[in-house]
N, C-alpha and C. Protein backbone atom coordinates (compact mmCIF):
# COMPACT_ATOMS: atom_id res chain seq x y z
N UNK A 1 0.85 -1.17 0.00
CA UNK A 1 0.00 0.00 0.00
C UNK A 1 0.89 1.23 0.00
N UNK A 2 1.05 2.34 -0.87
CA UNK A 2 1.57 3.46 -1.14
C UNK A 2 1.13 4.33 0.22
N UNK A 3 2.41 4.99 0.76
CA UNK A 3 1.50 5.94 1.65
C UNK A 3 1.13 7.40 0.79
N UNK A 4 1.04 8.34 1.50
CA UNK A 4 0.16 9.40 0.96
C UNK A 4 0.98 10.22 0.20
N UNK A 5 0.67 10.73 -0.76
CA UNK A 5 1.41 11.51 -1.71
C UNK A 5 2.64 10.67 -2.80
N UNK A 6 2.70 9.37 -2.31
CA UNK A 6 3.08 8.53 -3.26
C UNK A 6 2.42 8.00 -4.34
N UNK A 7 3.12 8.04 -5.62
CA UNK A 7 2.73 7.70 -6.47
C UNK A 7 2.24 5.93 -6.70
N UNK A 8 0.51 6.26 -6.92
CA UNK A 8 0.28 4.32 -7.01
C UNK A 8 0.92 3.69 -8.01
N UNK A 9 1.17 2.64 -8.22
CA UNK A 9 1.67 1.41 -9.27
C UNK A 9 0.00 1.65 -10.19
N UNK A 10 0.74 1.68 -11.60
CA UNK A 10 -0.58 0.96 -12.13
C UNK A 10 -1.05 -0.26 -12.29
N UNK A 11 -2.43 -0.38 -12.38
CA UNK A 11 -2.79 -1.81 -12.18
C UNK A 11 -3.58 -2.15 -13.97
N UNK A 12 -3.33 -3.49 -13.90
CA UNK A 12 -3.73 -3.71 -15.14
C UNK A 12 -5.42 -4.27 -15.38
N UNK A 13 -6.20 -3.48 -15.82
CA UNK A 13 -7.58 -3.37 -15.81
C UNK A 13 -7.58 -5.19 -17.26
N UNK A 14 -8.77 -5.82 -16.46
CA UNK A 14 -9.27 -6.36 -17.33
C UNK A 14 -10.28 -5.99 -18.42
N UNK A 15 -10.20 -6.47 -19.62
CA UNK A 15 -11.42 -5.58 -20.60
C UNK A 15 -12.64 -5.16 -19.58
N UNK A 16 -13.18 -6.95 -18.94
CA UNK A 16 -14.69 -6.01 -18.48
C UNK A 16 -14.76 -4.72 -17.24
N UNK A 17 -13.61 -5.17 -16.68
CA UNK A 17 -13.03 -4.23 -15.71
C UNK A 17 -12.72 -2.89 -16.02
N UNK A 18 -11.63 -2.43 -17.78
CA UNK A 18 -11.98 -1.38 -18.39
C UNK A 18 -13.32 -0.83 -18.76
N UNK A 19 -14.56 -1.75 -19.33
CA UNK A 19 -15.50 -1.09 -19.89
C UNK A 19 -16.34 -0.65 -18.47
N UNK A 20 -16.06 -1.33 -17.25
CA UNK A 20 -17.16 -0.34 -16.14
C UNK A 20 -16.62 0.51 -15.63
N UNK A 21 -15.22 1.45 -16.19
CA UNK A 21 -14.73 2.20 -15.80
C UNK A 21 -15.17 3.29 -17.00
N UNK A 22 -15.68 3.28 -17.91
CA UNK A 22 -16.40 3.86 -19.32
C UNK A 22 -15.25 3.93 -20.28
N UNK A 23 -14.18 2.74 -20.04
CA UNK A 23 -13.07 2.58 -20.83
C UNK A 23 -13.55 1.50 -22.08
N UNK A 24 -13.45 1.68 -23.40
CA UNK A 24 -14.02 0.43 -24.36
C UNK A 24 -12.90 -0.32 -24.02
N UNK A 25 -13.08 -1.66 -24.38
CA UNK A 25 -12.16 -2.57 -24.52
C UNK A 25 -11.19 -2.64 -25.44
N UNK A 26 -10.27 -3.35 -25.35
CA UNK A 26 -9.11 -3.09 -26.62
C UNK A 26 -9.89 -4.06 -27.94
N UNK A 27 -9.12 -3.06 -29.21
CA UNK A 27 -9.60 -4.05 -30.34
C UNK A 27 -9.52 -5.71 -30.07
N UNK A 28 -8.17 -5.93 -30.05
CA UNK A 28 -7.71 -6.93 -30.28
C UNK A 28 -8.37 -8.30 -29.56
N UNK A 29 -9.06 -7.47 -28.07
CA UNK A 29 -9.31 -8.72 -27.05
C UNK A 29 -11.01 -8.92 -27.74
N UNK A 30 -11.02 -10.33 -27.93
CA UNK A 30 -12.33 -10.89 -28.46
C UNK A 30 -13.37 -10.87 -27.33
N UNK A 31 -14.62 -10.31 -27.02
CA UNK A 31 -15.54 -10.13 -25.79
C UNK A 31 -16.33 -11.61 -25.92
N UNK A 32 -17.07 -11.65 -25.25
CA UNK A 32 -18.02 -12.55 -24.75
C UNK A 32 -18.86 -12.39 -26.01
N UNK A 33 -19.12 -10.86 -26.03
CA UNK A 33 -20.23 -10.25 -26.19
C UNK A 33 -20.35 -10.66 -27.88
N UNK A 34 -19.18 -9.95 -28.99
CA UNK A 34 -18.51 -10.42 -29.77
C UNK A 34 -18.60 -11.72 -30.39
N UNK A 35 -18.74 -12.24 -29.40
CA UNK A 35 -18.16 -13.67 -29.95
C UNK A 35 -19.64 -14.50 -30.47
N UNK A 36 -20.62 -14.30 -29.12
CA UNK A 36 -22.05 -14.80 -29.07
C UNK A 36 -22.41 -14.01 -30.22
N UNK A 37 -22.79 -13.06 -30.92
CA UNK A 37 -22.85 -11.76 -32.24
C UNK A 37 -22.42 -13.01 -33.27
N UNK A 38 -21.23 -13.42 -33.09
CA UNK A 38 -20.26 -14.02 -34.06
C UNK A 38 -21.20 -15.60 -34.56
N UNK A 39 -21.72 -16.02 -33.16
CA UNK A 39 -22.14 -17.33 -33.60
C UNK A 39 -23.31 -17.22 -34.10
N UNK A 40 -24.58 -16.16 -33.47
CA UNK A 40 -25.52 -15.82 -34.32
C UNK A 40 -25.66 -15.87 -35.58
N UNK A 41 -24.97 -14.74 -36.26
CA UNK A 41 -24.70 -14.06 -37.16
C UNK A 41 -24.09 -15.73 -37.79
N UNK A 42 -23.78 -16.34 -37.87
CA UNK A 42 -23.17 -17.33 -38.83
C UNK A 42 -24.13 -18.30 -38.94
N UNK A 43 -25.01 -18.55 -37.58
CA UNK A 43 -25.75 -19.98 -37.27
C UNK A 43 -27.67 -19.66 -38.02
N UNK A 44 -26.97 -17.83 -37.45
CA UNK A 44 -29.24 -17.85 -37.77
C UNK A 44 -29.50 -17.55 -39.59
N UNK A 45 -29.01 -16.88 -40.46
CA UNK A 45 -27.62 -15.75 -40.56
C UNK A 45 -28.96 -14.42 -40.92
N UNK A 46 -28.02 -13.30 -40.46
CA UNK A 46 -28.33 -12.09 -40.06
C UNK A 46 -27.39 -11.28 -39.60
N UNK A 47 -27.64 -9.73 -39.47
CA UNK A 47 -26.51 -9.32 -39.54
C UNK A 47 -26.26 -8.60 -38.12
N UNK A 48 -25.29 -7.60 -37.79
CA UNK A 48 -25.00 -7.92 -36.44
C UNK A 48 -26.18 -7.02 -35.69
N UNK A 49 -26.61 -6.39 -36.32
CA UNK A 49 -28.21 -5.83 -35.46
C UNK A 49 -29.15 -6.44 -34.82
N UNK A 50 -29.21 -7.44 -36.22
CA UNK A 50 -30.44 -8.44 -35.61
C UNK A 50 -30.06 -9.57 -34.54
N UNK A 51 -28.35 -9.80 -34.66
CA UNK A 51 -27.84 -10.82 -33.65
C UNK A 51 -28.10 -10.29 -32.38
N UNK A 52 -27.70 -8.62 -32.27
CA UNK A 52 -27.61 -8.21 -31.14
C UNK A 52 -28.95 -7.91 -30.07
N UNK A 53 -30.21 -7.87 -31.15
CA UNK A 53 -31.79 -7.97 -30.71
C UNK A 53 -31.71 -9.21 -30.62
N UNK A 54 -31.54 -10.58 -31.03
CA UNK A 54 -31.68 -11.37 -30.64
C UNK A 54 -31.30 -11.97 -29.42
N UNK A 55 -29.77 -11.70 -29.38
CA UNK A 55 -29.04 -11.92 -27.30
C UNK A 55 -29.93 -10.49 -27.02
N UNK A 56 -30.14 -9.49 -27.17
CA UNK A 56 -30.86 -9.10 -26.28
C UNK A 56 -32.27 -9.57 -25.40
N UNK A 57 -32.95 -9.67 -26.51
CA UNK A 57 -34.63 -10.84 -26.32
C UNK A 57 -34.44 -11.76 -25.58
N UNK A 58 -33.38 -13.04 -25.95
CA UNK A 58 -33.12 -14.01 -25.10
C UNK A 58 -32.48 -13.98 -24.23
N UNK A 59 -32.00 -13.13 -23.63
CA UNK A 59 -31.39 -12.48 -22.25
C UNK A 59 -32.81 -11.99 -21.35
N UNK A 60 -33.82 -10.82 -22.41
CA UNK A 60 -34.75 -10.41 -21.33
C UNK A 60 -35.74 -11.85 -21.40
N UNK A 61 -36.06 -12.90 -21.78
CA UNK A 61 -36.66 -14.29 -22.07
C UNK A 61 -36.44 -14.80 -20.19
N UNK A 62 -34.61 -14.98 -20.53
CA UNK A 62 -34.72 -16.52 -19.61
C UNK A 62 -33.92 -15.12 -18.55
N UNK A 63 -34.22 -13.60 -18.12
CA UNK A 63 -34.16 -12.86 -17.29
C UNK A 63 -32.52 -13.24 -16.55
N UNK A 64 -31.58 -12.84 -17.41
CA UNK A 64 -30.46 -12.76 -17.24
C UNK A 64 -29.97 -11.82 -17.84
N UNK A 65 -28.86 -11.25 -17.24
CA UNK A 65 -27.85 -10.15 -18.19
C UNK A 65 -27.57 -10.67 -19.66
N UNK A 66 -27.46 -9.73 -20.23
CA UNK A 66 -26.80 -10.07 -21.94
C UNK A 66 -25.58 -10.40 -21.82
N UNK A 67 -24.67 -9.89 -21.07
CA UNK A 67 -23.21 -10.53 -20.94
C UNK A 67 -23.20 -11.69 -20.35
N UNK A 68 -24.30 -12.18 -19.70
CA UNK A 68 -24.34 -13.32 -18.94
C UNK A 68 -25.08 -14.38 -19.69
N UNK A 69 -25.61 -14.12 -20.59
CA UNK A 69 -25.85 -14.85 -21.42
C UNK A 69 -24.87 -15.39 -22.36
N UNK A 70 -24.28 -14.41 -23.12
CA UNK A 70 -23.40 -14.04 -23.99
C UNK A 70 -21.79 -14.84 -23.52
N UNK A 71 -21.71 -14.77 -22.40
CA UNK A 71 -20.58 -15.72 -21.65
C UNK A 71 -20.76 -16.94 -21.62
N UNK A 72 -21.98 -17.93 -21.10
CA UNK A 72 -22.70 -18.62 -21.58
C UNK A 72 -22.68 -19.41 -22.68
N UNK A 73 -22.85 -18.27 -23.70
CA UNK A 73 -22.86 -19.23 -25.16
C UNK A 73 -21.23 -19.41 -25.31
N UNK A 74 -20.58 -18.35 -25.19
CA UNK A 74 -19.08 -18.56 -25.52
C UNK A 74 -18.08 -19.77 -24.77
N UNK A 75 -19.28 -20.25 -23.60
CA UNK A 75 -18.29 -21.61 -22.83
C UNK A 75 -18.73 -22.63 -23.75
N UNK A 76 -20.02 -22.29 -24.54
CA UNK A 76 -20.09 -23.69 -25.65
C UNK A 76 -18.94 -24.00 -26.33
N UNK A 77 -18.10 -23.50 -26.59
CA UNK A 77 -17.25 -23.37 -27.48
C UNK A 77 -16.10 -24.53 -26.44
N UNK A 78 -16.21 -24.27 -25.42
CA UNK A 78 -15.63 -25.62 -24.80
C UNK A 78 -16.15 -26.46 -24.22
N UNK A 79 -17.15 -26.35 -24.60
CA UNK A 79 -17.96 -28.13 -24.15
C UNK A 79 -18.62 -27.74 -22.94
N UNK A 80 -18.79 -26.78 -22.74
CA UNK A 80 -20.06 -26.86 -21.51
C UNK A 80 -21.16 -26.56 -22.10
N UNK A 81 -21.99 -27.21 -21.53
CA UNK A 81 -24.05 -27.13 -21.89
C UNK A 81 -24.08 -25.82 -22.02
N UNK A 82 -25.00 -25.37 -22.55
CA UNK A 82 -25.62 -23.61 -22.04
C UNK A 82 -27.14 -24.70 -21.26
N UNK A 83 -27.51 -23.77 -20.53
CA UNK A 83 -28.00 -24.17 -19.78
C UNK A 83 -29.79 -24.06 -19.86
N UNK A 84 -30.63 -24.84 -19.45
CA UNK A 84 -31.77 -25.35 -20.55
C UNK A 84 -32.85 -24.15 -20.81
N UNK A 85 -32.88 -23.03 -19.44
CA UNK A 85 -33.61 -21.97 -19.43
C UNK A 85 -33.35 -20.76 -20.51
N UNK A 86 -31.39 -20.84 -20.69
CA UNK A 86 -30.82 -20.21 -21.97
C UNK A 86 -30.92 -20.44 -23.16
N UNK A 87 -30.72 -22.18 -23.52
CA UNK A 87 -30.99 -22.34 -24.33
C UNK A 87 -32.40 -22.27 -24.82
N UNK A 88 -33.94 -22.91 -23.78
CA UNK A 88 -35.04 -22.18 -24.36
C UNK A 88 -34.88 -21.05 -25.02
N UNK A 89 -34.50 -20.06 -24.13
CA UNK A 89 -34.92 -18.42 -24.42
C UNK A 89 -34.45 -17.83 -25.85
N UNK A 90 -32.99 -19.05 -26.40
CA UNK A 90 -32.04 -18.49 -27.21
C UNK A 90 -32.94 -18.89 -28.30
N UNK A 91 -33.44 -19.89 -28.39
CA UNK A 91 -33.86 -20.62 -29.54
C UNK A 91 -35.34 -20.46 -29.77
N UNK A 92 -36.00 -19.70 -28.72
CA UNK A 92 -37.50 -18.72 -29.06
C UNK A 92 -36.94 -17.82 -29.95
N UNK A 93 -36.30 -16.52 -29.09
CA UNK A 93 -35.85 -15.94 -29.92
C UNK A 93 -35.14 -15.77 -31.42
N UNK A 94 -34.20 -16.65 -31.74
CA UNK A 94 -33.94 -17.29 -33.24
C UNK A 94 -34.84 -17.53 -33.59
N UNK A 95 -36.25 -18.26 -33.60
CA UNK A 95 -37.35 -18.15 -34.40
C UNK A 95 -38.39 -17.35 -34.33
N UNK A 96 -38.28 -16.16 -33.15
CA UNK A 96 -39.30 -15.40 -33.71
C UNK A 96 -38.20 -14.59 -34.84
N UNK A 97 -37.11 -14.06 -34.96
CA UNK A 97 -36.38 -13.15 -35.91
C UNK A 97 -36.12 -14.18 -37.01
N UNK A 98 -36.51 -15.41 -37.26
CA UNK A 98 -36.65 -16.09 -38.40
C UNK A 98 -38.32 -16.08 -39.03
N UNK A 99 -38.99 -15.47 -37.87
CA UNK A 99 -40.51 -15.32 -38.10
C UNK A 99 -40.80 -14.58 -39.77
N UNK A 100 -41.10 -14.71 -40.80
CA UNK A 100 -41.32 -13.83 -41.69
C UNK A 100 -42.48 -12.73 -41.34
N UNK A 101 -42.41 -11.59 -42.29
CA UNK A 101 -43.51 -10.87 -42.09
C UNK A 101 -44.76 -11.51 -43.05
N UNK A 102 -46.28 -11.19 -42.64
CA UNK A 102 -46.83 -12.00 -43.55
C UNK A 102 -47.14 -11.43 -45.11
N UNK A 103 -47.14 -12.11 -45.84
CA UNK A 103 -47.24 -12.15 -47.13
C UNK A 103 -48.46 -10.71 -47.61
N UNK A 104 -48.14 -10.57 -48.36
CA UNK A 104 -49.01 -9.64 -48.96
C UNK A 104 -49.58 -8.17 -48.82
N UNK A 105 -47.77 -8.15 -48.24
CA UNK A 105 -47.92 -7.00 -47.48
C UNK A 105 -47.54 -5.68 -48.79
N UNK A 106 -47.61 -4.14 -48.80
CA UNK A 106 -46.97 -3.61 -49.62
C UNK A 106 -45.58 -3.87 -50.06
N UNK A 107 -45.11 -3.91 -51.38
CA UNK A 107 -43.85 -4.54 -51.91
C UNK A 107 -43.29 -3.05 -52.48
N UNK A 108 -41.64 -2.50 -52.49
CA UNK A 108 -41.69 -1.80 -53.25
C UNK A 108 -41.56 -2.17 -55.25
N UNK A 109 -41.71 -1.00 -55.65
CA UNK A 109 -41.88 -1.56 -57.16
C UNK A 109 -40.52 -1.10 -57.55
N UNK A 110 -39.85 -1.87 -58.33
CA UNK A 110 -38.23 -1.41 -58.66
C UNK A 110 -37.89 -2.61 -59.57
N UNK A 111 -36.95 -2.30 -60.39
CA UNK A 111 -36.10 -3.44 -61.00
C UNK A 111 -35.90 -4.87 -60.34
N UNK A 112 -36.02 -6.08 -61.24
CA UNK A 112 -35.45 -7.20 -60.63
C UNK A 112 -34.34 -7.31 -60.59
N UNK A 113 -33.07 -8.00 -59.38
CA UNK A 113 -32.12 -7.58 -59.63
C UNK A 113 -31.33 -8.52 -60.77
N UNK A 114 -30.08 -8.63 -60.51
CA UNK A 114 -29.62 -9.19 -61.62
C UNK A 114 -29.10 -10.30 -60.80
N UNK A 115 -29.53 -11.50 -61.63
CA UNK A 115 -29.29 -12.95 -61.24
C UNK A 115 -27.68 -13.00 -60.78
N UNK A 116 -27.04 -12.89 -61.86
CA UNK A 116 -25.44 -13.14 -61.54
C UNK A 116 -24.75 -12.49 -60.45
N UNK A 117 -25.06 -11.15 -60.39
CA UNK A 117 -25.13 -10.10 -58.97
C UNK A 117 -26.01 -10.71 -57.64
N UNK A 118 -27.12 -11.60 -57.76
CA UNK A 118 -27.57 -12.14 -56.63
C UNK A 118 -26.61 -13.01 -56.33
N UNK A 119 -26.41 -14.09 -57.19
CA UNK A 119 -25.17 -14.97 -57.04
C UNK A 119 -24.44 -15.08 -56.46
N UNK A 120 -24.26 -14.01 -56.56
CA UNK A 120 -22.31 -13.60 -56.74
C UNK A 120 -22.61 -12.75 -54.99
N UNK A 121 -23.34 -12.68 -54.69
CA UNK A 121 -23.37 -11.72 -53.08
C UNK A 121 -23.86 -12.97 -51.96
N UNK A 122 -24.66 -13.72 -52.61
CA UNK A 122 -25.43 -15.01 -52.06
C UNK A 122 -24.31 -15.96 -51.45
N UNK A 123 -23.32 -16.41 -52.71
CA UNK A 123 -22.49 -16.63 -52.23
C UNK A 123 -21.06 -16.26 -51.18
N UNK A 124 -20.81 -15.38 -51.69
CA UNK A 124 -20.15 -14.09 -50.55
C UNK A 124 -20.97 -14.16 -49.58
N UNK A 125 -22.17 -14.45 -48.85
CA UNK A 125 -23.05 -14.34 -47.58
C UNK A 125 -22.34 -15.76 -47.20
N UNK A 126 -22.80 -16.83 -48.29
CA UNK A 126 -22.38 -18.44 -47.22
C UNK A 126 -20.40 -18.49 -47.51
N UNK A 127 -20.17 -17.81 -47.88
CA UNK A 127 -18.75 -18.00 -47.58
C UNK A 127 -18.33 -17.17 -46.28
N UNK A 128 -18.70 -16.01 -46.19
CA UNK A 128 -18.89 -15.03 -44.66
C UNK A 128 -19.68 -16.12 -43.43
N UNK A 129 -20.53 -16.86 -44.15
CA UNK A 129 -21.51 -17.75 -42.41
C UNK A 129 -19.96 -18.88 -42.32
N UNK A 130 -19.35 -19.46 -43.25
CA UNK A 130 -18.57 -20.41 -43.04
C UNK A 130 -17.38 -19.72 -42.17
N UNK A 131 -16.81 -18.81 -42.52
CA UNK A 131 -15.66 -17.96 -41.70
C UNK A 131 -16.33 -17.83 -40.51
N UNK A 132 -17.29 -17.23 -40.50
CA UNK A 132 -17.61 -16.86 -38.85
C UNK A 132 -17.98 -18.63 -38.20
N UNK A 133 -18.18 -19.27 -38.56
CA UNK A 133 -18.89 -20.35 -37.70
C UNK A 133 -17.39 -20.77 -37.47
N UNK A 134 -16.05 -20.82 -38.44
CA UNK A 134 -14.41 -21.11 -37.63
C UNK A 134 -14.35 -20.09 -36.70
N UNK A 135 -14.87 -19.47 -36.94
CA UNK A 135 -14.23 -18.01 -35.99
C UNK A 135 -15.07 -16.84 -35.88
N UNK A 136 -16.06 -17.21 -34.58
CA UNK A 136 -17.12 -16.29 -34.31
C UNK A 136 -16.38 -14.76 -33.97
N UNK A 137 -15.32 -14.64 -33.20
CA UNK A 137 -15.14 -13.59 -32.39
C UNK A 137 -13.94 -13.11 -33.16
N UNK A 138 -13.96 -13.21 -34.40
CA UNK A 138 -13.02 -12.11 -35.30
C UNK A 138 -14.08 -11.11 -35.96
N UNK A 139 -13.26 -9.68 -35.67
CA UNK A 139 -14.01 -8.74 -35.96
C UNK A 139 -13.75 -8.14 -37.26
N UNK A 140 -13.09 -9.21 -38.37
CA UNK A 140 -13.31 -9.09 -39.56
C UNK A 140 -14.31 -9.60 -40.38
N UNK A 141 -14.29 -10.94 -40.03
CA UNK A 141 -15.52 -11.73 -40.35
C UNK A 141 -16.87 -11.43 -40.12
N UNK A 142 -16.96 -10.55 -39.08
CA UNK A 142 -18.14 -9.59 -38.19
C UNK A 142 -18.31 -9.28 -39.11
N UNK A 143 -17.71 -8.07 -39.67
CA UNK A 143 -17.79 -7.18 -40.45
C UNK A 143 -18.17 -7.45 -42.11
N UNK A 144 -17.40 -8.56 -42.65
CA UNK A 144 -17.63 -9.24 -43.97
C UNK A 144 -19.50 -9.79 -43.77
N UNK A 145 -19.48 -10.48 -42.74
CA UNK A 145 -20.87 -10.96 -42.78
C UNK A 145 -21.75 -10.06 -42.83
N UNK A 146 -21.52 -9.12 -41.77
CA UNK A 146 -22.73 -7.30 -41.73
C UNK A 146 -22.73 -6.75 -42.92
N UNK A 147 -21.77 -6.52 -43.43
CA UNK A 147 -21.74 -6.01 -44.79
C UNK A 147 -22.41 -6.80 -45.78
N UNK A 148 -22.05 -7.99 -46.52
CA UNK A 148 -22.64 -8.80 -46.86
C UNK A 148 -24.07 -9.18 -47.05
N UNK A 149 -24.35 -8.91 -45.38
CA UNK A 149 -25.61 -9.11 -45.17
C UNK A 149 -26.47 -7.73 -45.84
N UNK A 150 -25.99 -6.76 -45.30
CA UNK A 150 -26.81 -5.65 -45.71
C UNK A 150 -27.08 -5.55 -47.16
N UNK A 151 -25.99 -5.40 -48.36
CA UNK A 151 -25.93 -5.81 -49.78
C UNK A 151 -27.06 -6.73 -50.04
N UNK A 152 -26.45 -7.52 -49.63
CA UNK A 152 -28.08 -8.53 -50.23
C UNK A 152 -29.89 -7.95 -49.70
N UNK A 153 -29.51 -7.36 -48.76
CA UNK A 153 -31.37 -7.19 -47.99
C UNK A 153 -31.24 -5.92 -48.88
N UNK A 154 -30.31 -4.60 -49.28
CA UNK A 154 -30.69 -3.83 -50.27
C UNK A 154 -31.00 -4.25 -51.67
N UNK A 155 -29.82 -5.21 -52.17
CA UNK A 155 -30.24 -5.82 -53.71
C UNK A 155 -31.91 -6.54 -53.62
N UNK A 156 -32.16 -7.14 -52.68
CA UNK A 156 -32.82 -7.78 -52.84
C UNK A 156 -34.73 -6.81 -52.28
N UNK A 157 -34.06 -5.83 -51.87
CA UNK A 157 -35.31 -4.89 -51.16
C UNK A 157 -36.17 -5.76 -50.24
N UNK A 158 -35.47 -6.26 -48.98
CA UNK A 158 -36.12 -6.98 -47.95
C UNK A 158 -35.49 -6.01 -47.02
N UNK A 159 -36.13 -6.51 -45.86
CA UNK A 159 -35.50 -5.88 -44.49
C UNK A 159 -34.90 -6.85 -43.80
N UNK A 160 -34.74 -8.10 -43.78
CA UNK A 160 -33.97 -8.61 -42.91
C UNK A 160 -33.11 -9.63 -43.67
N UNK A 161 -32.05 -10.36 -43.37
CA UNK A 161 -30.97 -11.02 -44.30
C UNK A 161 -31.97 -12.21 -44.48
N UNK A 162 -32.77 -12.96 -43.22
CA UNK A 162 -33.00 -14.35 -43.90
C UNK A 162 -34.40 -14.05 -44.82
N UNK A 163 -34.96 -13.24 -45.06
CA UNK A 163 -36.05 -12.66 -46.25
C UNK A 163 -35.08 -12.55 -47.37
N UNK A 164 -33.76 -12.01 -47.47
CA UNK A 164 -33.07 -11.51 -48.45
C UNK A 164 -32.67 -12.38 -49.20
N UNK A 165 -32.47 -14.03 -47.87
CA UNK A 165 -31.85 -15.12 -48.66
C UNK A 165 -32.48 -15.72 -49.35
N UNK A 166 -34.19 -15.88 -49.14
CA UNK A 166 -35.33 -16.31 -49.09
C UNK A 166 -35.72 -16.09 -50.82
N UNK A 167 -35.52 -14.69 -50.48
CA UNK A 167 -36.22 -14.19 -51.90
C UNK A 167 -34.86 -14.35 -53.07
N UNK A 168 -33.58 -14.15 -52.75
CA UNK A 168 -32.40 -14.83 -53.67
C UNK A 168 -32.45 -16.06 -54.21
N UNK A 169 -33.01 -17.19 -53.00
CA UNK A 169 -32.39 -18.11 -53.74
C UNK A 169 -33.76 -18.63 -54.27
N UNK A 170 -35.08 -18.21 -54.04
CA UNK A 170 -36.35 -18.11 -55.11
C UNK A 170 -36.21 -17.45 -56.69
N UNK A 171 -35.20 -15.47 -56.63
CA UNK A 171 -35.04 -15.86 -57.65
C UNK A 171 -34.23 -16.69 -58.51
N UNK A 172 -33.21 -16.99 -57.72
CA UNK A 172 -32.10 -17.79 -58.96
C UNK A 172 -32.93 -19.30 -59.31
N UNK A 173 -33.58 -19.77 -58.44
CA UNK A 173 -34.15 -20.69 -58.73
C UNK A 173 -35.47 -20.55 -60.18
N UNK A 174 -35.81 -19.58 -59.68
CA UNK A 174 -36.66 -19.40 -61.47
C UNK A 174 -36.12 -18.96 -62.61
N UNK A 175 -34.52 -18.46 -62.17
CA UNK A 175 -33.97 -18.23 -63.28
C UNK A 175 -33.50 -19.59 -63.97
N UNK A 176 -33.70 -19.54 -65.55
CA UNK A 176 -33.17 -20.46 -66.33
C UNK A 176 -31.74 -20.52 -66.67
N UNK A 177 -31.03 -21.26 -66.09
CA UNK A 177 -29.57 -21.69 -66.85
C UNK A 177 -28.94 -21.84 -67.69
N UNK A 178 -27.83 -21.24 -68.35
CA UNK A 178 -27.62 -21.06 -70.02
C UNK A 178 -27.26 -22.09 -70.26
């Protein structure tokens, strides 16, 4: 213990220990938080908005913190259960944000897009879910998938990625093959 007017030693803050000091965490260190985002985003696929309403929902579900959830999913990753009240809550939630809106609702009117351009982004989406499902808590892959994701729900004029995928791989499917 320093006496008075001595200078303290610094101490080395852990990330969560930095962020309740209103310090962000360092890039580099992969969060809990991050990581659960990471497995979403690859497993439901969607982009990191909707991952992050989703651990949110299933956090307020089975009435636990989001980091405590979110910690949770990230011990899956070494073989512990998530636990059955989490996993309920996780997997309501994944299907209500897999819920579609219902049919027949106003559409906007615009160009169809272009098959080879759906393609070509469709694929770029399942090559982004395959990276993140090796590696939820890289915040490149984050980023390739969000992006990704968004491209397609604009090409495709949906609002959410799995509508975007929905209606992609409907049109390529009516498209004829040369």
């Amino acid at each position: 213990m320093p006496t008075p007017g001595e200078p303290t030693p610094p101490t080395r803050q852990t990330p969560a220990a930095a962020r309740t000091h209103g310090q962000p965490a360092p890039a580099s260190t992969p969060t809990a938080g991050n990581w659960a985002v990471g497995m979403l985003m690859a497993t439901t696929p969607c982009s990191a908005r909707d991952a992050l309403r989703i651990l949110a929902t299933a956090a307020d579900l089975a009435d636990v913190a989001v980091e405590d959830l979110a910690a949770a999913m990230t011990a899956t990753a070494c073989g512990t259960a998530l636990p059955a009240r989490l996993e309920r809550a996780l997997r309501l939630s994944v299907e209500a944000a897999r819920t579609r809106a219902p049919a027949g609702g106003p559409r906007a009117a615009g160009l169809a897009p272009n098959p080879a351009r759906t393609e070509e982004v469709l694929t770029r989406l399942r090559g982004c879910q395959a990276r993140l499902a090796a590696a939820p808590h890289d915040p490149a892959a984050l980023r390739a998938m969000d992006d990704t994701a968004y491209t397609l729900c604009v090409l495709m004029g949906r609002p959410t990625a799995l509508e975007a995928i929905t209606a992609a791989e409907e049109l390529l499917a009516a498209t004829p093959t040369l």
